[in-house]
Protein backbone atom coordinates (compact mmCIF):
# COMPACT_ATOMS: atom_id res chain seq x y z
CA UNK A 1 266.13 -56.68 -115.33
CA UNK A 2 267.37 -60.10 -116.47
CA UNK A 3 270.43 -61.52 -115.47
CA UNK A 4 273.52 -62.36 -116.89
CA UNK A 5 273.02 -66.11 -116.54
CA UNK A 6 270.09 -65.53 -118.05
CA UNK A 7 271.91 -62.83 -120.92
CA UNK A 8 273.82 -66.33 -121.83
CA UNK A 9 270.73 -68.40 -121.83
CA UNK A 10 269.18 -66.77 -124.69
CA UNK A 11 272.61 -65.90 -126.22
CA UNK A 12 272.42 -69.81 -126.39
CA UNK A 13 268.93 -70.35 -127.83
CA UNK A 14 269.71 -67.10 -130.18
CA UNK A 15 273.02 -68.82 -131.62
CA UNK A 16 271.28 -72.51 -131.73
CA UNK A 17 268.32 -71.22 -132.96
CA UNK A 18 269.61 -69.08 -135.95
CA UNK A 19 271.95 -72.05 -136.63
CA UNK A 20 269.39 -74.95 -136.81
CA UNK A 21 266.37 -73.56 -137.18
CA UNK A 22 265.13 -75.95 -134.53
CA UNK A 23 263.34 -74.61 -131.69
CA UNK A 24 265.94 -75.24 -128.86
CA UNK A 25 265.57 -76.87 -125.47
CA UNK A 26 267.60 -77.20 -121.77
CA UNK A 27 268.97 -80.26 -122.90
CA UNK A 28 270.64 -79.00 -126.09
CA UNK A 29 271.74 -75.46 -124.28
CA UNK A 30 273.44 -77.29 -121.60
CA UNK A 31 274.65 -80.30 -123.73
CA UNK A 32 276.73 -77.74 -126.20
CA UNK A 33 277.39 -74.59 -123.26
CA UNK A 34 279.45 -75.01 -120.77
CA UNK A 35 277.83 -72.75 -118.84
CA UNK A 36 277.98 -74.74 -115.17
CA UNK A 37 274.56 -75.04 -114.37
CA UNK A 38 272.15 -77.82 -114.73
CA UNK A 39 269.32 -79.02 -117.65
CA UNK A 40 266.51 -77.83 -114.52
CA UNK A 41 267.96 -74.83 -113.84
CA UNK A 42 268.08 -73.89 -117.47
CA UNK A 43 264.50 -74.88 -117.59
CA UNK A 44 263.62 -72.10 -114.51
CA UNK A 45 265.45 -69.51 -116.37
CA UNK A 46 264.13 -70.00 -119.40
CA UNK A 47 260.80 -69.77 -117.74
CA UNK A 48 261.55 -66.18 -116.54
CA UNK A 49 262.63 -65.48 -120.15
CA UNK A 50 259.87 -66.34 -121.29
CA UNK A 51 257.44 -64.55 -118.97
CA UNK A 52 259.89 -61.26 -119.58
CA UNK A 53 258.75 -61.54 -123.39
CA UNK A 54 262.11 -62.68 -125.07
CA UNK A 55 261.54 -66.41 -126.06
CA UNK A 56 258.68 -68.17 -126.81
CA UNK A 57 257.24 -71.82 -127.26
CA UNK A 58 255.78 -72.24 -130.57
CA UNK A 59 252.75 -75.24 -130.19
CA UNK A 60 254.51 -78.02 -131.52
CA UNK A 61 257.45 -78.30 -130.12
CA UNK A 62 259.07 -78.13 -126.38
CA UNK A 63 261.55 -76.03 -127.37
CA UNK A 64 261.99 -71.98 -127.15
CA UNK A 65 262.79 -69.40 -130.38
CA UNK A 66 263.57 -65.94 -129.48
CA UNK A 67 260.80 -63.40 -130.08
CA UNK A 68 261.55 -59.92 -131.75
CA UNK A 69 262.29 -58.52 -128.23
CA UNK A 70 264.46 -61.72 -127.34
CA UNK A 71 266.48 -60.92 -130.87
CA UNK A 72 266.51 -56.91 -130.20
CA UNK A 73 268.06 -57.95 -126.82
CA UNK A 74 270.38 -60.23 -128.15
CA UNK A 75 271.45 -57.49 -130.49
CA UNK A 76 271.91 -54.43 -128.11
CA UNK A 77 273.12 -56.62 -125.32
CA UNK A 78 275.41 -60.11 -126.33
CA UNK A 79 276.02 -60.05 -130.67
CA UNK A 80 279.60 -59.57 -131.26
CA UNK A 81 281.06 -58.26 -134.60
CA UNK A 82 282.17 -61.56 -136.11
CA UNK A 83 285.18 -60.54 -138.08
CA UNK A 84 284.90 -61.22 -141.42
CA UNK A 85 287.41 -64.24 -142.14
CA UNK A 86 290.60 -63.62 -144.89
CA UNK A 87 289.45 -65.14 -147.37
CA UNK A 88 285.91 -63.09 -147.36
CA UNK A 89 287.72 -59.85 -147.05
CA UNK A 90 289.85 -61.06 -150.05
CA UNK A 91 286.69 -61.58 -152.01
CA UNK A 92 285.25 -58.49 -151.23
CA UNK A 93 288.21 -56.73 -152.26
CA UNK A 94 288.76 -58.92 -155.32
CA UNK A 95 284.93 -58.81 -157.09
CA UNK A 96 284.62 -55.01 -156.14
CA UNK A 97 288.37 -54.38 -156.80
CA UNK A 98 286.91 -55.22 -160.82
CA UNK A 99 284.42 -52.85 -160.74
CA UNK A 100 284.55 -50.21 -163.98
CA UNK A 101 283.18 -47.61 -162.63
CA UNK A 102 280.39 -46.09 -160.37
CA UNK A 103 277.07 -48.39 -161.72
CA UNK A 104 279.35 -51.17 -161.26
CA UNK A 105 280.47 -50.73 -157.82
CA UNK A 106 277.11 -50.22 -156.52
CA UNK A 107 275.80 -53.49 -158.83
CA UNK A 108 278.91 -55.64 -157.30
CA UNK A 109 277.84 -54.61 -154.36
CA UNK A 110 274.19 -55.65 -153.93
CA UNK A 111 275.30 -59.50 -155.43
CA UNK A 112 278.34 -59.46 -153.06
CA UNK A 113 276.41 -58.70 -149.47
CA UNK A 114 273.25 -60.95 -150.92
CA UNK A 115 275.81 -63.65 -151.34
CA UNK A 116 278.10 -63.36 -148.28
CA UNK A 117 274.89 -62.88 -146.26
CA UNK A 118 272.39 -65.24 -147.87
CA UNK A 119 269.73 -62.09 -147.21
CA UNK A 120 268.18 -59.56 -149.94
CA UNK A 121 270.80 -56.69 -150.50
CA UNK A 122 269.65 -53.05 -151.55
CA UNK A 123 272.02 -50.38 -152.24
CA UNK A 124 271.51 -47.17 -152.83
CA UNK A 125 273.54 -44.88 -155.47
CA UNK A 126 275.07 -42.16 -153.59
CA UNK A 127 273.59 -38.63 -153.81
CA UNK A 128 276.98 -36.03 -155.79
CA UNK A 129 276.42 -33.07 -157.22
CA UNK A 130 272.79 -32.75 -158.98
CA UNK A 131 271.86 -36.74 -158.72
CA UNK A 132 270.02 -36.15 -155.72
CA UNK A 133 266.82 -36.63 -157.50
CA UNK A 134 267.36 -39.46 -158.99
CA UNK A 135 267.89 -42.51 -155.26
CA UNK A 136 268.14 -45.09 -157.56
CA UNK A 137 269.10 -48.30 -156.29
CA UNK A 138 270.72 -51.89 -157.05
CA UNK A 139 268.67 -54.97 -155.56
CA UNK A 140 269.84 -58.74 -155.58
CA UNK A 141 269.20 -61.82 -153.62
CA UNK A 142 265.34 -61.40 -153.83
CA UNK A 143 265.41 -65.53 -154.57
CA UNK A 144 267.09 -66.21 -151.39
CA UNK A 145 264.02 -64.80 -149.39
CA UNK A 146 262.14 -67.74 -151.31
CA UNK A 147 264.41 -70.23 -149.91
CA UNK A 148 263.80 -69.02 -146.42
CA UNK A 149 259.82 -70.01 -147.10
CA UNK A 150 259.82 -72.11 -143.78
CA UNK A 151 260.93 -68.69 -141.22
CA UNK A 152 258.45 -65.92 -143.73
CA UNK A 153 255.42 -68.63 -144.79
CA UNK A 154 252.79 -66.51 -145.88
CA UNK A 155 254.48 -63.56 -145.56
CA UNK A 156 256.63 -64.06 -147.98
CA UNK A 157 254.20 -63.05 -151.04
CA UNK A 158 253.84 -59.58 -149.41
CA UNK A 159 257.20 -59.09 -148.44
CA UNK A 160 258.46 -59.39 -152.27
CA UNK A 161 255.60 -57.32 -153.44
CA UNK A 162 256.84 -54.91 -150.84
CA UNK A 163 260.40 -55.17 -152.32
CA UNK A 164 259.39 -54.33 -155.51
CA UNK A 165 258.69 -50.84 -154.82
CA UNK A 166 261.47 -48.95 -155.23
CA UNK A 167 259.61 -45.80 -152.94
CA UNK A 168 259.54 -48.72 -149.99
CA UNK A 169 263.35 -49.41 -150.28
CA UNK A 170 264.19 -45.84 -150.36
CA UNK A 171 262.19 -45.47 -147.40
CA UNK A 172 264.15 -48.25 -145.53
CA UNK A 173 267.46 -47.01 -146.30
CA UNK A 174 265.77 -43.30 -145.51
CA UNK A 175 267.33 -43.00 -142.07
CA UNK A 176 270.89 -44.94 -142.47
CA UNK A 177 273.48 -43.03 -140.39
CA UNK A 178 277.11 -43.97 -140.60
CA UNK A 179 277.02 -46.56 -137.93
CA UNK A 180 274.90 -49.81 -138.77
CA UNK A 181 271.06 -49.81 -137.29
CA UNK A 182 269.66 -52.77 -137.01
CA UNK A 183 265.08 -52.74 -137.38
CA UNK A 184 264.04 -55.79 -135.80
CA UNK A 185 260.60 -57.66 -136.75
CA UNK A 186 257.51 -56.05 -135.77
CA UNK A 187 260.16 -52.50 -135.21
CA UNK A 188 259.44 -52.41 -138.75
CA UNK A 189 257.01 -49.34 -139.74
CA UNK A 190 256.22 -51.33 -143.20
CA UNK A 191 253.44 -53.58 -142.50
CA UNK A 192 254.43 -56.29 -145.24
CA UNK A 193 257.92 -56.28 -143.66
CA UNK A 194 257.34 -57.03 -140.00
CA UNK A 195 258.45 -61.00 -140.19
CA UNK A 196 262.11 -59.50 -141.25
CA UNK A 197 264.66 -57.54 -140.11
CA UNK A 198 266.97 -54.81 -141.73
CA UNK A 199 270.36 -53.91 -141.25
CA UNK A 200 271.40 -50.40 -142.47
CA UNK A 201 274.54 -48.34 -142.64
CA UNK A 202 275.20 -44.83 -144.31
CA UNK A 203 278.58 -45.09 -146.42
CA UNK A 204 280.34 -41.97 -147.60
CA UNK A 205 282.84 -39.27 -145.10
CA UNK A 206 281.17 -37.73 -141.87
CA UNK A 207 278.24 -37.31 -140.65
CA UNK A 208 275.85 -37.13 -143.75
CA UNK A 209 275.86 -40.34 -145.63
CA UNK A 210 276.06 -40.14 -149.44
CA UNK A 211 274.37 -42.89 -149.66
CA UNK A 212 272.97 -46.19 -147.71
CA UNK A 213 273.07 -50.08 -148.12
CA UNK A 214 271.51 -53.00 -146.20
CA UNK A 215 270.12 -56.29 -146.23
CA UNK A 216 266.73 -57.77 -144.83
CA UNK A 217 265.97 -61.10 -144.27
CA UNK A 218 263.75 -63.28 -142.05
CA UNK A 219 264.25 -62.30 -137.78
CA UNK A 220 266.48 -65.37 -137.84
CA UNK A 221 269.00 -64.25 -139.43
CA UNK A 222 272.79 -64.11 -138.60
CA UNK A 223 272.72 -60.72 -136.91
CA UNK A 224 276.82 -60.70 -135.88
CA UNK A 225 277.78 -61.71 -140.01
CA UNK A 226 275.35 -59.79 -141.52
CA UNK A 227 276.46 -56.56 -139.21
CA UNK A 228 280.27 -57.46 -140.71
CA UNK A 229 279.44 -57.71 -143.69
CA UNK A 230 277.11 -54.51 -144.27
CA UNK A 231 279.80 -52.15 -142.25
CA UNK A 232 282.68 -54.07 -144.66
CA UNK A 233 281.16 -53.33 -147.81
CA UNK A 234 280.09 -49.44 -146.75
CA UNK A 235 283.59 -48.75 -145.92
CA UNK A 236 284.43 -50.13 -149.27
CA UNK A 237 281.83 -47.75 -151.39
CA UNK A 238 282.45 -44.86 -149.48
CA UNK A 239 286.92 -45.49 -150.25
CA UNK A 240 286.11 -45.96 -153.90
CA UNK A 241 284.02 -42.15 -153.79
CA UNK A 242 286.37 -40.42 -151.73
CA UNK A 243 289.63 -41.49 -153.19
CA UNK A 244 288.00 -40.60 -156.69
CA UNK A 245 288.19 -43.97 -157.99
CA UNK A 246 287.52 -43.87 -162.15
């Protein structure tokens, strides 16, 4: 079992990592941590990291990135909800405040979470009455996958082809439950998908979602925002079915 030191040693890479996209060394971690301990004993513990599986030293560069098991760590163990900041829950509330009805909400939806989380958004229309056989769903932000070329590299041409199947997305969203799940890398049971990640939540009241939403994006992604923002705009969906919004 790792320790704690070592718990805030890859919280550090995770955080620098996702931030620069630079593969991250002692020196930096200790340079912007003040975690107390020295740029050799960073070095040893990052060692044992990465003989435990969760970082890992790509060949051309001394630094470490987390692997998938580094990130689904970092997620179970050190991400905290990042609160979503005033003026983002003011947009949210503004731009879905507008919607006209239903198709609209769901629309708004899938640009707002591509835009506050720089990831693809998919969200599904919510199963009432008869419409069960219909899980049709909104998609936007395919173009910012493109702009994260560098993290998916030849990947990427699968992944969108992947995308564009509407039985894939409704098979990703398949087992959303009303708290967010996060699918990590090669957790992924698509075989296109397993360079991203996916974080899911069921919106709607109780237990049985009427619908889900989510976004996926490269492994480094911003797993603390995204989390925010997917759980801010379910709660939003599900108020605007329940109160009976026109």
């Amino acid at each position: 079992m790792t320790t704690d030191r070592r718990l805030e040693i890859l919280r550090a890479i995770v955080d620098e990592y996702v931030e620069t996209q630079e593969p991250v060394g002692s020196k930096a971690i200790a340079d912007k941590r003040a975690l107390g301990i020295s740029p050799a004993t960073i070095r040893n513990e990052m060692a044992v990291l990465e003989e435990e599986g969760f970082i890992t030293q790509p060949h051309t560069s001394a630094g470490r990135i987390p692997t998938d098991l580094g990130y689904r760590l970092f997620v179970d163990k050190l991400s905290t909800i990042k609160p979503l900041s005033t003026a983002e829950r003011r947009a949210i509330e503004t731009f879905l405040g507008g919607a006209h009805d239903l198709d609209d909400v769901v629309k708004r939806s899938a640009k707002l979470l591509a835009d506050i989380t720089k990831q693809v958004a998919v969200v599904q229309y919510p199963i009432l009455g008869d419409s069960h056989g219909r899980d049709m769903m909104a998609i936007s932000g395919t173009a910012n996958l493109a702009r994260s070329g560098d993290d998916l590299g030849s990947t990427l041409s699968p992944i969108l082809e992947a995308l564009e199947e509407q039985v894939v997305l409704l098979r990703l969203l398949s087992d959303a439950h009303p708290t967010v799940h996060v699918t990590i890398g090669s957790e992924q049971h698509e075989a296109n998908l397993q360079t991203t990640s996916l974080v899911t939540v069921g919106y709607g009241q109780g237990e049985s979602p009427m619908g889900a939403l989510g976004i996926i994006g490269p492994t480094r992604m911003d797993y603390a925002g995204s989390i925010s923002a997917v759980s801010a705009v379910a709660r939003y969906i599900g108020r605007y079915i329940t109160d009976g919004a026109k």
